[in-house]
PDB file of N, CA and C in Angstrom:
ATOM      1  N   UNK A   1     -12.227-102.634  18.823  1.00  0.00           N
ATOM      2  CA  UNK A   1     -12.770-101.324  19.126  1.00  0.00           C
ATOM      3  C   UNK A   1     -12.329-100.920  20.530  1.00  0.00           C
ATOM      4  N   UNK A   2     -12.132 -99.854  20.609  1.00  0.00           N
ATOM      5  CA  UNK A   2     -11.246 -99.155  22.341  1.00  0.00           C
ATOM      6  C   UNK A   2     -12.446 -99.094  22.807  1.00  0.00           C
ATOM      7  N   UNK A   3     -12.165 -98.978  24.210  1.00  0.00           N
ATOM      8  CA  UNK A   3     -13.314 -98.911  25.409  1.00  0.00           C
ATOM      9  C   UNK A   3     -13.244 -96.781  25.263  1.00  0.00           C
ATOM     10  N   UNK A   4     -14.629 -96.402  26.207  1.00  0.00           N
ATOM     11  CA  UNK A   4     -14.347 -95.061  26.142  1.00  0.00           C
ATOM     12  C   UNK A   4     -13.138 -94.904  26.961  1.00  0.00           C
ATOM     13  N   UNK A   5     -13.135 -95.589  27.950  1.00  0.00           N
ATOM     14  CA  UNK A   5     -11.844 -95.266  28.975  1.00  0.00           C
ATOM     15  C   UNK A   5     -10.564 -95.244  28.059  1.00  0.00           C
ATOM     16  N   UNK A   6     -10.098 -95.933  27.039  1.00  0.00           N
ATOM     17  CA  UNK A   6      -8.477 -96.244  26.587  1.00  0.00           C
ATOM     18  C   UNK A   6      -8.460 -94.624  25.412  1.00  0.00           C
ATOM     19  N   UNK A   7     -10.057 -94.394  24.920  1.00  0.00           N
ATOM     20  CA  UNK A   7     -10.170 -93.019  24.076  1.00  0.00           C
ATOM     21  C   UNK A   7      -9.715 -92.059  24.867  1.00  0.00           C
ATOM     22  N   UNK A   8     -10.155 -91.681  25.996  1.00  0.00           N
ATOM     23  CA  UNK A   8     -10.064 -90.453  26.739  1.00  0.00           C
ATOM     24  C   UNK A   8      -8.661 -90.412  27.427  1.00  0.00           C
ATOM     25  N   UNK A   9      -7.940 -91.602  27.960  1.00  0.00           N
ATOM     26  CA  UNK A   9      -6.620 -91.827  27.890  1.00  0.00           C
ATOM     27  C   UNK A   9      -5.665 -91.345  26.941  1.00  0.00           C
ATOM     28  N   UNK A  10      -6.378 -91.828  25.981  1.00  0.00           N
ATOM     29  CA  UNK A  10      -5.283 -91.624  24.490  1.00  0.00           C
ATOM     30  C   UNK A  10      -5.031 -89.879  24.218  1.00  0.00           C
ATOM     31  N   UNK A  11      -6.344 -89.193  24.626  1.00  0.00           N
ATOM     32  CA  UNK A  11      -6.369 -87.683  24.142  1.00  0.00           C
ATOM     33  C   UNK A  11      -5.333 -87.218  25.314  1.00  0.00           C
ATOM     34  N   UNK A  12      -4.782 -86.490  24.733  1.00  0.00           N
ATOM     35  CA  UNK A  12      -3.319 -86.076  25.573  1.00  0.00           C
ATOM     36  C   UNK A  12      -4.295 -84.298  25.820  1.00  0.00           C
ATOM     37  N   UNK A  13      -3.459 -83.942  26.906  1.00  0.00           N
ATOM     38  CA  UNK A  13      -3.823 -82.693  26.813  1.00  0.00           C
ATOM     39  C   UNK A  13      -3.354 -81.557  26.549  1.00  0.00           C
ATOM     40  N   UNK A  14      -3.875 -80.886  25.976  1.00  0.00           N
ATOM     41  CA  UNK A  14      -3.641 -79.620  25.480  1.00  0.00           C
ATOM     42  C   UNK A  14      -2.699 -78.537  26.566  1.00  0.00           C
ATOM     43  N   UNK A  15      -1.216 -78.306  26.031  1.00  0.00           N
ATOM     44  CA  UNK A  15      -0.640 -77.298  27.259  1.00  0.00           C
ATOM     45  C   UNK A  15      -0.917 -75.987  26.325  1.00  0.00           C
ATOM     46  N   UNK A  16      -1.619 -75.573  26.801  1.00  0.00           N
ATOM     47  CA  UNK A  16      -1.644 -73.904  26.003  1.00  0.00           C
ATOM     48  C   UNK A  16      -2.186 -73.185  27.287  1.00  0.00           C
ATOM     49  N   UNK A  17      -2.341 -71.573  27.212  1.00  0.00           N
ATOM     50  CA  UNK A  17      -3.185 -70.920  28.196  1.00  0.00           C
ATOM     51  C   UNK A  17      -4.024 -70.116  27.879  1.00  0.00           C
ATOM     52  N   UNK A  18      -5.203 -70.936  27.986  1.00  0.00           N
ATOM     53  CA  UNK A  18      -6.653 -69.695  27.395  1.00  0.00           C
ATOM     54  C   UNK A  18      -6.288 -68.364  27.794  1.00  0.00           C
ATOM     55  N   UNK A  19      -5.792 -67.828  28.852  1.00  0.00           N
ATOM     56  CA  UNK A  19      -5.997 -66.305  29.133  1.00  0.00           C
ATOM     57  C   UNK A  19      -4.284 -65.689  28.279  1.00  0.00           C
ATOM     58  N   UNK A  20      -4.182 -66.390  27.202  1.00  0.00           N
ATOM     59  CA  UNK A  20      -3.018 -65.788  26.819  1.00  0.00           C
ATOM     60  C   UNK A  20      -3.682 -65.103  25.405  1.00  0.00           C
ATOM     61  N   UNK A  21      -3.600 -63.832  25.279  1.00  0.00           N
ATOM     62  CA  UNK A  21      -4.360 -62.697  24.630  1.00  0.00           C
ATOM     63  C   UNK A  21      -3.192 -62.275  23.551  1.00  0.00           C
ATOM     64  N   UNK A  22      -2.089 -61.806  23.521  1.00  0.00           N
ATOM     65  CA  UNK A  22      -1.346 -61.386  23.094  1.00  0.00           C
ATOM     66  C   UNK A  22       0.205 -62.428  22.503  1.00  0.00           C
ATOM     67  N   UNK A  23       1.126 -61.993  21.860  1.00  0.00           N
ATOM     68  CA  UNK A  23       1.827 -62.599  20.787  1.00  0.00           C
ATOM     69  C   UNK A  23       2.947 -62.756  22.202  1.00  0.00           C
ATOM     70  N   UNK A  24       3.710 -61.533  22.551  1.00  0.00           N
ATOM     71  CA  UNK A  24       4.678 -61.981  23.789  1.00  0.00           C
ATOM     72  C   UNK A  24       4.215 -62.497  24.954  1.00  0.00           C
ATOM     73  N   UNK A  25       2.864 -62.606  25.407  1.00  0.00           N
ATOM     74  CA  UNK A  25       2.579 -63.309  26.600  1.00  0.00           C
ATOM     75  C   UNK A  25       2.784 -64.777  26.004  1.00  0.00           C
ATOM     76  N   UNK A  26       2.524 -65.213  24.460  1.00  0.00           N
ATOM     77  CA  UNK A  26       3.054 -66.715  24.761  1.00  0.00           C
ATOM     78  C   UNK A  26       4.229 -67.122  24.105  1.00  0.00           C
ATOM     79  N   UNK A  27       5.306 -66.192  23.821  1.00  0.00           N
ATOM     80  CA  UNK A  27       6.327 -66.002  24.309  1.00  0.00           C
ATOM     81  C   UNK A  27       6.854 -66.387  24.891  1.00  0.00           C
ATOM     82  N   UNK A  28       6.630 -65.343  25.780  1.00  0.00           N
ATOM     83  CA  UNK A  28       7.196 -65.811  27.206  1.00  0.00           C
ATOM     84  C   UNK A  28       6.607 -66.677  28.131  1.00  0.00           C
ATOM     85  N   UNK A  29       5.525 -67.431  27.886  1.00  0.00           N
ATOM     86  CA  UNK A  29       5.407 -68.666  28.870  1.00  0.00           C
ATOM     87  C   UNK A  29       5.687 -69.926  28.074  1.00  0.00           C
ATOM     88  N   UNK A  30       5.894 -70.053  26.757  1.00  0.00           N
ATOM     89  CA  UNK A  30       7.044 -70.693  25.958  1.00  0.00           C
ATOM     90  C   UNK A  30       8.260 -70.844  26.605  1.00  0.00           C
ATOM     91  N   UNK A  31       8.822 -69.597  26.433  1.00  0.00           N
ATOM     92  CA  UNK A  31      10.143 -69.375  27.018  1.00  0.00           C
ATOM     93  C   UNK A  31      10.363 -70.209  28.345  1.00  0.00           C
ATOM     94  N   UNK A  32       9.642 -69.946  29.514  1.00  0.00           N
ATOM     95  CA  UNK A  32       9.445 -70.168  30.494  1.00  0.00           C
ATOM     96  C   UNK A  32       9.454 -71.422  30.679  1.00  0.00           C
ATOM     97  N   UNK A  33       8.517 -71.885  30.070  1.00  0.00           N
ATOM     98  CA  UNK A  33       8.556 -73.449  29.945  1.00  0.00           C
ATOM     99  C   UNK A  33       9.970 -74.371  29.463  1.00  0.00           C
ATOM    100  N   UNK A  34      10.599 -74.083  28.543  1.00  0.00           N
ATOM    101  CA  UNK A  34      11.700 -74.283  27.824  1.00  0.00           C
ATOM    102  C   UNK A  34      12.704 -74.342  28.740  1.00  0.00           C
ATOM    103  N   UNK A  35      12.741 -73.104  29.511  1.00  0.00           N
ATOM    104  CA  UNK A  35      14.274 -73.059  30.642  1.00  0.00           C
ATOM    105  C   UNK A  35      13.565 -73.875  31.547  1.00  0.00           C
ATOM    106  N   UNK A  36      12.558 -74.392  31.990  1.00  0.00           N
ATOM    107  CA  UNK A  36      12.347 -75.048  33.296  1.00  0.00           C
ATOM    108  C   UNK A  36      11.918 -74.907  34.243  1.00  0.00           C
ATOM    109  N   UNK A  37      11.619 -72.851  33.768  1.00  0.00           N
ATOM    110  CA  UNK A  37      11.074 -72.039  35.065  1.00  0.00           C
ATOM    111  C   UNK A  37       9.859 -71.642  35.060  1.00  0.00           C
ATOM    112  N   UNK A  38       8.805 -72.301  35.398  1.00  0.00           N
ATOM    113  CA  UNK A  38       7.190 -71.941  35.161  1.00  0.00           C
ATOM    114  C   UNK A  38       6.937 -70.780  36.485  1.00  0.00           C
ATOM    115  N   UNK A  39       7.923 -71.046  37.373  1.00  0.00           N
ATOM    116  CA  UNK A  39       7.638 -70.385  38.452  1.00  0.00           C
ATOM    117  C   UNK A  39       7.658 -69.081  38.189  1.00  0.00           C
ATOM    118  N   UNK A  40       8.446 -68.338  37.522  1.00  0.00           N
ATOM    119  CA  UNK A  40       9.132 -66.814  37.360  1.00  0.00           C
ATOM    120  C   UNK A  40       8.098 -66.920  35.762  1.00  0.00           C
ATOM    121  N   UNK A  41       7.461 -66.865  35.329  1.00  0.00           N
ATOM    122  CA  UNK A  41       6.923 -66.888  33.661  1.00  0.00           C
ATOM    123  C   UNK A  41       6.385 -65.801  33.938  1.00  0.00           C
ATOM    124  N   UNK A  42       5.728 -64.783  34.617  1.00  0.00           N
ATOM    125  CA  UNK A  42       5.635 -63.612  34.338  1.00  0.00           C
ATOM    126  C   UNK A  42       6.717 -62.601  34.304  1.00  0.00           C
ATOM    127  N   UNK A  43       8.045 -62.831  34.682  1.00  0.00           N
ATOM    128  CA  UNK A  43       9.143 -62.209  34.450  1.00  0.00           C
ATOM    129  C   UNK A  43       9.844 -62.723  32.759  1.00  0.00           C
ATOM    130  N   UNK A  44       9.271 -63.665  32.537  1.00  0.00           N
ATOM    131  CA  UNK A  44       9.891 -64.197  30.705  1.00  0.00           C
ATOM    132  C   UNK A  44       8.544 -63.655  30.293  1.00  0.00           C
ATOM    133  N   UNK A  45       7.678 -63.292  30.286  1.00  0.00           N
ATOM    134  CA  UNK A  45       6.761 -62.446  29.576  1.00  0.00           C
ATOM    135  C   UNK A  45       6.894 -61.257  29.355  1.00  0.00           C
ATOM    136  N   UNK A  46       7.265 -60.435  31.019  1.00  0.00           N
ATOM    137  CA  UNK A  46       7.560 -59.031  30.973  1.00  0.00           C
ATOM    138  C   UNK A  46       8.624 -58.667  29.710  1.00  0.00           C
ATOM    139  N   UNK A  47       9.793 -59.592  30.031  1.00  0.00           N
ATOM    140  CA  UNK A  47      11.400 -59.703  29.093  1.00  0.00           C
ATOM    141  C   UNK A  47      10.432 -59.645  27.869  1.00  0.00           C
ATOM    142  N   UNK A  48       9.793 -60.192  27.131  1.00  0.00           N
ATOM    143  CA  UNK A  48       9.237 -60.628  26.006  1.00  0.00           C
ATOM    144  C   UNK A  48       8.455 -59.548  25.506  1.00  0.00           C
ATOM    145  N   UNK A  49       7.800 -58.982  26.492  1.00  0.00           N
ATOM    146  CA  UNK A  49       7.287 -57.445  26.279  1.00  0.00           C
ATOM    147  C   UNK A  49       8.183 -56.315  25.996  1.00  0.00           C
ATOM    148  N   UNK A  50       9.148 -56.124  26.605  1.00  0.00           N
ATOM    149  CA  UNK A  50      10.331 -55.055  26.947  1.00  0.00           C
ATOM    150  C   UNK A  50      11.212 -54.904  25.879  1.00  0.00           C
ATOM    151  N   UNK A  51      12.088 -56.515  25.771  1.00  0.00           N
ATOM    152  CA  UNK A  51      13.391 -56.281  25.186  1.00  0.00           C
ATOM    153  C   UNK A  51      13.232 -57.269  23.530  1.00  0.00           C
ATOM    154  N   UNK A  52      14.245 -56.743  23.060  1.00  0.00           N
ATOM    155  CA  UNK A  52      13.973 -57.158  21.709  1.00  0.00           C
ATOM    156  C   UNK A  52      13.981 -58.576  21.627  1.00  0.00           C
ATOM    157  N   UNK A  53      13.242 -59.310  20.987  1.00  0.00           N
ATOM    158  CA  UNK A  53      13.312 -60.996  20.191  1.00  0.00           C
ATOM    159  C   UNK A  53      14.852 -60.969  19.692  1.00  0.00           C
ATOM    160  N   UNK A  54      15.292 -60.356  19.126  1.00  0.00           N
ATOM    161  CA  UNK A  54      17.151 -60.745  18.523  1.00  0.00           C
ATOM    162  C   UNK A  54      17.554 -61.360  19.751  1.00  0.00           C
ATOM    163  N   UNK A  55      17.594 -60.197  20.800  1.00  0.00           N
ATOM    164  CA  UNK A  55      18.242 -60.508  22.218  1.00  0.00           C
ATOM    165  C   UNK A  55      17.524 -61.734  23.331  1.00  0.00           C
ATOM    166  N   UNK A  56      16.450 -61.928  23.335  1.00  0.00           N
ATOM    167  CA  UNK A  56      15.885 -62.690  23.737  1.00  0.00           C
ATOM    168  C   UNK A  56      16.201 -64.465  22.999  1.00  0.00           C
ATOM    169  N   UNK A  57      16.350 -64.184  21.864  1.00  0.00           N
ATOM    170  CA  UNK A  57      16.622 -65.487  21.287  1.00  0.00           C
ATOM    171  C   UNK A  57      18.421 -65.793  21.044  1.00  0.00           C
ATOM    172  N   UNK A  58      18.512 -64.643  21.288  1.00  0.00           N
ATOM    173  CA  UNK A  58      20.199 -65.290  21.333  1.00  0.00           C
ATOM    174  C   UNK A  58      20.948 -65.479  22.516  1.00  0.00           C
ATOM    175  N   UNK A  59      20.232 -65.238  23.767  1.00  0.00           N
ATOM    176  CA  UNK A  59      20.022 -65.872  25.181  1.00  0.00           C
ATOM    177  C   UNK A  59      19.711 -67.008  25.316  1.00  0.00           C
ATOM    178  N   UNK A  60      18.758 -67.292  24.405  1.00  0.00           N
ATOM    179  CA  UNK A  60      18.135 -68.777  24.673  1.00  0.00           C
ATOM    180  C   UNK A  60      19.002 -69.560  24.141  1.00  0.00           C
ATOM    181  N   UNK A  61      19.144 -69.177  22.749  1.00  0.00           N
ATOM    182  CA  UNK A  61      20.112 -70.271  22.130  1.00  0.00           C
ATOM    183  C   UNK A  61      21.346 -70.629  22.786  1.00  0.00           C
ATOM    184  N   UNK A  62      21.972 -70.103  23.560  1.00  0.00           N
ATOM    185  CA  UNK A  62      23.129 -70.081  24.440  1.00  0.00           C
ATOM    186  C   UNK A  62      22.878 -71.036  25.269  1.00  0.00           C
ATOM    187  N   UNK A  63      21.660 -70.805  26.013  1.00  0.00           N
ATOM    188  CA  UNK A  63      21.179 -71.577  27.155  1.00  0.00           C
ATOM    189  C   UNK A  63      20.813 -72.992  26.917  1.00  0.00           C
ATOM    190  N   UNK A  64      20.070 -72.795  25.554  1.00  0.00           N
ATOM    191  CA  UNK A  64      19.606 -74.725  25.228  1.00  0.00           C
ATOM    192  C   UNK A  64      20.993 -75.335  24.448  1.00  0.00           C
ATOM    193  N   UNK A  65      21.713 -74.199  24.423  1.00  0.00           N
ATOM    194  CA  UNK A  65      23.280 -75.438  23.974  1.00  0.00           C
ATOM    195  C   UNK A  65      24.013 -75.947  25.141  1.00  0.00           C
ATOM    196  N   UNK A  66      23.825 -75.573  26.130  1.00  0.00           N
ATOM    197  CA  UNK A  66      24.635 -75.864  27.200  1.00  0.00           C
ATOM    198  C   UNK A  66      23.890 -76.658  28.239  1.00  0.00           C
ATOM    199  N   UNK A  67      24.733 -77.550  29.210  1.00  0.00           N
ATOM    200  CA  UNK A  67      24.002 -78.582  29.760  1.00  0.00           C
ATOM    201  C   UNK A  67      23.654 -78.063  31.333  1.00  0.00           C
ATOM    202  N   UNK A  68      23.540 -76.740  31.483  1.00  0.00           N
ATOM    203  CA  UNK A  68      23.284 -76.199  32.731  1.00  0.00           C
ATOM    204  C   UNK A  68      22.267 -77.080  33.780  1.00  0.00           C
ATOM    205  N   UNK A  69      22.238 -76.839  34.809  1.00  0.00           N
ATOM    206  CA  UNK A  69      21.197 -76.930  35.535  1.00  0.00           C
ATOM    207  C   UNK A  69      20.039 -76.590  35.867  1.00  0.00           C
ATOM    208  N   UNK A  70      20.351 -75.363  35.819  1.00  0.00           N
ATOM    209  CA  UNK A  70      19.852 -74.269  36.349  1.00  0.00           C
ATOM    210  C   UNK A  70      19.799 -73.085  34.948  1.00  0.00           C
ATOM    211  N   UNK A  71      18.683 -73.599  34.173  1.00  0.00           N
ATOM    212  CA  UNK A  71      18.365 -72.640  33.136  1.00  0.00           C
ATOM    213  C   UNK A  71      18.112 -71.036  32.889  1.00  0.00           C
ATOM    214  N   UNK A  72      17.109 -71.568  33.970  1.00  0.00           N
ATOM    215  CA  UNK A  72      16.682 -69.771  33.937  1.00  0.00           C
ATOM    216  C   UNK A  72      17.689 -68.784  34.207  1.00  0.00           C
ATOM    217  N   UNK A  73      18.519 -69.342  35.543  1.00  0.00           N
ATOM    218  CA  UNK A  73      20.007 -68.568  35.694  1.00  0.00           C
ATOM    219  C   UNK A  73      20.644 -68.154  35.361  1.00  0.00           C
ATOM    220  N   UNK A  74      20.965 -69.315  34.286  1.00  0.00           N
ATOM    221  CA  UNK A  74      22.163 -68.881  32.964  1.00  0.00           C
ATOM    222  C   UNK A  74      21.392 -68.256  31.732  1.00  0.00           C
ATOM    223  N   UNK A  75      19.990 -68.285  31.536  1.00  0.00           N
ATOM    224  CA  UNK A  75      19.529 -67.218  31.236  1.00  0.00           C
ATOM    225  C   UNK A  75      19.332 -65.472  30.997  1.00  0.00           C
ATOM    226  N   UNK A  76      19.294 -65.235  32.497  1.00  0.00           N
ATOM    227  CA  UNK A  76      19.678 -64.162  33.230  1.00  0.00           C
ATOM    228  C   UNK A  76      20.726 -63.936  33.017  1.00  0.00           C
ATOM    229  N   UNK A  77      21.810 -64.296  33.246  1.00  0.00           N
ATOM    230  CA  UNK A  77      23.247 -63.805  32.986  1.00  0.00           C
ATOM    231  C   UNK A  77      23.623 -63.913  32.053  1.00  0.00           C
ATOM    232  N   UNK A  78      23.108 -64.568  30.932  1.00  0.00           N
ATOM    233  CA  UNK A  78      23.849 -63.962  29.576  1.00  0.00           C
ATOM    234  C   UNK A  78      23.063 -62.564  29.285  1.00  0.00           C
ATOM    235  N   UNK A  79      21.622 -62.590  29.553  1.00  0.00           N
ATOM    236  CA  UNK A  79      20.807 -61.229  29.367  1.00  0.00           C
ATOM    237  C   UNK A  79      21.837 -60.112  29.739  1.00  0.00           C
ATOM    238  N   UNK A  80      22.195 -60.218  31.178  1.00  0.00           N
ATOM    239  CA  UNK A  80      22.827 -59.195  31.761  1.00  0.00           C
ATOM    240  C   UNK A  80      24.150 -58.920  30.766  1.00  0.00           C
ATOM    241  N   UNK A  81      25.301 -60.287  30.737  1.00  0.00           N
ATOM    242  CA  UNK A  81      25.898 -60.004  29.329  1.00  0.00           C
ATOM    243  C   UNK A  81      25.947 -59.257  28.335  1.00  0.00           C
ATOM    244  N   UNK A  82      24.554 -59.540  27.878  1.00  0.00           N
ATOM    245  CA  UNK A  82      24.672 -59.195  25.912  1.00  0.00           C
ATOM    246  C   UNK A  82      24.157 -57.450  26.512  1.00  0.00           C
ATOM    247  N   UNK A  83      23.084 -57.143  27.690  1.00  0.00           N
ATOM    248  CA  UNK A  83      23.267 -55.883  27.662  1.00  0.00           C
ATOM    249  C   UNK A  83      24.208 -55.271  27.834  1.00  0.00           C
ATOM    250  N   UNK A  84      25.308 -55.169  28.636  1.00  0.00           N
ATOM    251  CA  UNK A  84      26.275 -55.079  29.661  1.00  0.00           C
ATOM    252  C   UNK A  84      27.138 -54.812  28.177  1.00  0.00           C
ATOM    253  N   UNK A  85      27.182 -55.711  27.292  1.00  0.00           N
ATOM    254  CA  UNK A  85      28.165 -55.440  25.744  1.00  0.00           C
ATOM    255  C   UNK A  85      27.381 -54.466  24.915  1.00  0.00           C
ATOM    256  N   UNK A  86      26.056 -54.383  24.695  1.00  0.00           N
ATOM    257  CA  UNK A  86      25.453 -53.432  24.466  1.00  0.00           C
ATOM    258  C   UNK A  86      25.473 -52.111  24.742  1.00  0.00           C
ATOM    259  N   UNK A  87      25.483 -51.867  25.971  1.00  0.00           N
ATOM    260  CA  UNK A  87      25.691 -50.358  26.876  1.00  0.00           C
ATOM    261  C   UNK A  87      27.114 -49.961  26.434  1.00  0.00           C
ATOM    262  N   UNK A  88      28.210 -50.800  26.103  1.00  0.00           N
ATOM    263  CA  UNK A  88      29.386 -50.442  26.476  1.00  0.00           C
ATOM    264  C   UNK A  88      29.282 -50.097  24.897  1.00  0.00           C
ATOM    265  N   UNK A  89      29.334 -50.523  23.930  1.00  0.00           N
ATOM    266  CA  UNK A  89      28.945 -50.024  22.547  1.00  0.00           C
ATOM    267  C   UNK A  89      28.197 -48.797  22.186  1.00  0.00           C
ATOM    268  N   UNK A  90      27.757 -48.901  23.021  1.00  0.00           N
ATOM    269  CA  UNK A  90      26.528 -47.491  22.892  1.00  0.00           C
ATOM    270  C   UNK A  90      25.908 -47.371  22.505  1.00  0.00           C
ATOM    271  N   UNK A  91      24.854 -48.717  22.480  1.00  0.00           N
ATOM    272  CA  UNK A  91      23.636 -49.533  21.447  1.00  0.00           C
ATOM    273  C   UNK A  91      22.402 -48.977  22.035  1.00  0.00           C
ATOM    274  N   UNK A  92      21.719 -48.348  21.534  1.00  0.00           N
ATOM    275  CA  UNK A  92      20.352 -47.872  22.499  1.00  0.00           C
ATOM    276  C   UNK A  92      19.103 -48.339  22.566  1.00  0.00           C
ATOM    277  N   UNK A  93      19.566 -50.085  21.448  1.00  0.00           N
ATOM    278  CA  UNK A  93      18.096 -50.350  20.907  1.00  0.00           C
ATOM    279  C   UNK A  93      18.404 -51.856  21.786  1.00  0.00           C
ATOM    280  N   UNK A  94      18.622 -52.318  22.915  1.00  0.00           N
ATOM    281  CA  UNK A  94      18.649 -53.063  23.726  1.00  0.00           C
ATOM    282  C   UNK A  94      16.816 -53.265  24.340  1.00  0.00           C
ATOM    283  N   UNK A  95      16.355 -52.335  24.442  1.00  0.00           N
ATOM    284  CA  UNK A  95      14.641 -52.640  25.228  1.00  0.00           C
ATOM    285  C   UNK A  95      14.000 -51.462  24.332  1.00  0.00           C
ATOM    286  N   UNK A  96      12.798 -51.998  24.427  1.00  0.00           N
ATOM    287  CA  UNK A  96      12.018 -51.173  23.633  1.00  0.00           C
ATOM    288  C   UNK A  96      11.455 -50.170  24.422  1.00  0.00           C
ATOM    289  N   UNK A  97      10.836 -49.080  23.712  1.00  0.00           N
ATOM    290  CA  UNK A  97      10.165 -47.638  24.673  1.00  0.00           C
ATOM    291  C   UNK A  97       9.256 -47.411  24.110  1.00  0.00           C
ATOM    292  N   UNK A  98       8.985 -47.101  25.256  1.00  0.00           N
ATOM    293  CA  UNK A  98       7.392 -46.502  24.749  1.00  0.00           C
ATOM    294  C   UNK A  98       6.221 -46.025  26.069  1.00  0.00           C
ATOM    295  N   UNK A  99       5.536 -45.584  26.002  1.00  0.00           N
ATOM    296  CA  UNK A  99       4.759 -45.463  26.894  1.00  0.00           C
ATOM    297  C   UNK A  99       3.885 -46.729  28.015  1.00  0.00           C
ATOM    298  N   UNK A 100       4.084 -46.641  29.015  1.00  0.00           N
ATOM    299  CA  UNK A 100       4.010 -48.064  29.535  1.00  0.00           C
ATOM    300  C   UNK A 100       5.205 -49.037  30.314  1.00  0.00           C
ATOM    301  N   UNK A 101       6.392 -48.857  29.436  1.00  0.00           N
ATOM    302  CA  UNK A 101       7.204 -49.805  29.298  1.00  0.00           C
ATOM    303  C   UNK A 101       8.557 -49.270  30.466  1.00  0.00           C
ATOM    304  N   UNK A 102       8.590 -49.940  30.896  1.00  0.00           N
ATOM    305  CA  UNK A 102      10.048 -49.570  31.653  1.00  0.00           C
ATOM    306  C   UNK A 102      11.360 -50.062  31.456  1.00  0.00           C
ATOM    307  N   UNK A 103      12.514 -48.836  31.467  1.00  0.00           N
ATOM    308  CA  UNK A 103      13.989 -49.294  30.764  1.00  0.00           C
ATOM    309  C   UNK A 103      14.633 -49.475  31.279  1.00  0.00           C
TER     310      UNK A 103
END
């Protein structure tokens, strides 16, 4: 039989965030977590709010194939990328609009 001490050891803890209310706030502190950058996670939330999931996940996937260092970085710059190929196409559905939201 375990002592209480080796029980309360054993229970691992829970990473989630009670004050996360909404579907892209955990998202993006998912996200956040994933590249490495807990520091900036209200900027991978905002992204998560703003711009589309297609684009958001085909950033990431880029990023967790490659053996970068510096995640969040190469993050960012493919973002800037896939918009940057976007704009030049003349794609208008790059971020979402709406009242609230900034483009």
């Amino acid at each position: 039989m375990k002592s209480l001490k080796q029980l309360i050891d054993d229970k691992k803890p829970v990473d989630r965030n009670k004050f996360v209310t909404r579907e892209y706030q955990d998202y993006g502190y998912r996200l956040a977590m994933e590249l490495g950058d807990p520091k900036h996670k209200s900027l991978y939330i905002r992204l998560a709010k703003e711009t589309k999931r297609a684009i958001l996940e085909q950033c990431r996937s880029y990023v967790m194939d490659s053996n970068a260092e510096n995640k969040g970085a190469l993050f960012m710059w493919k973002l800037k990328e896939v918009r940057k190929a976007g704009v030049s196409q003349g794609s208008d559905d790059i971020t979402l609009r709406g009242p609230g939201l900034r483009t």
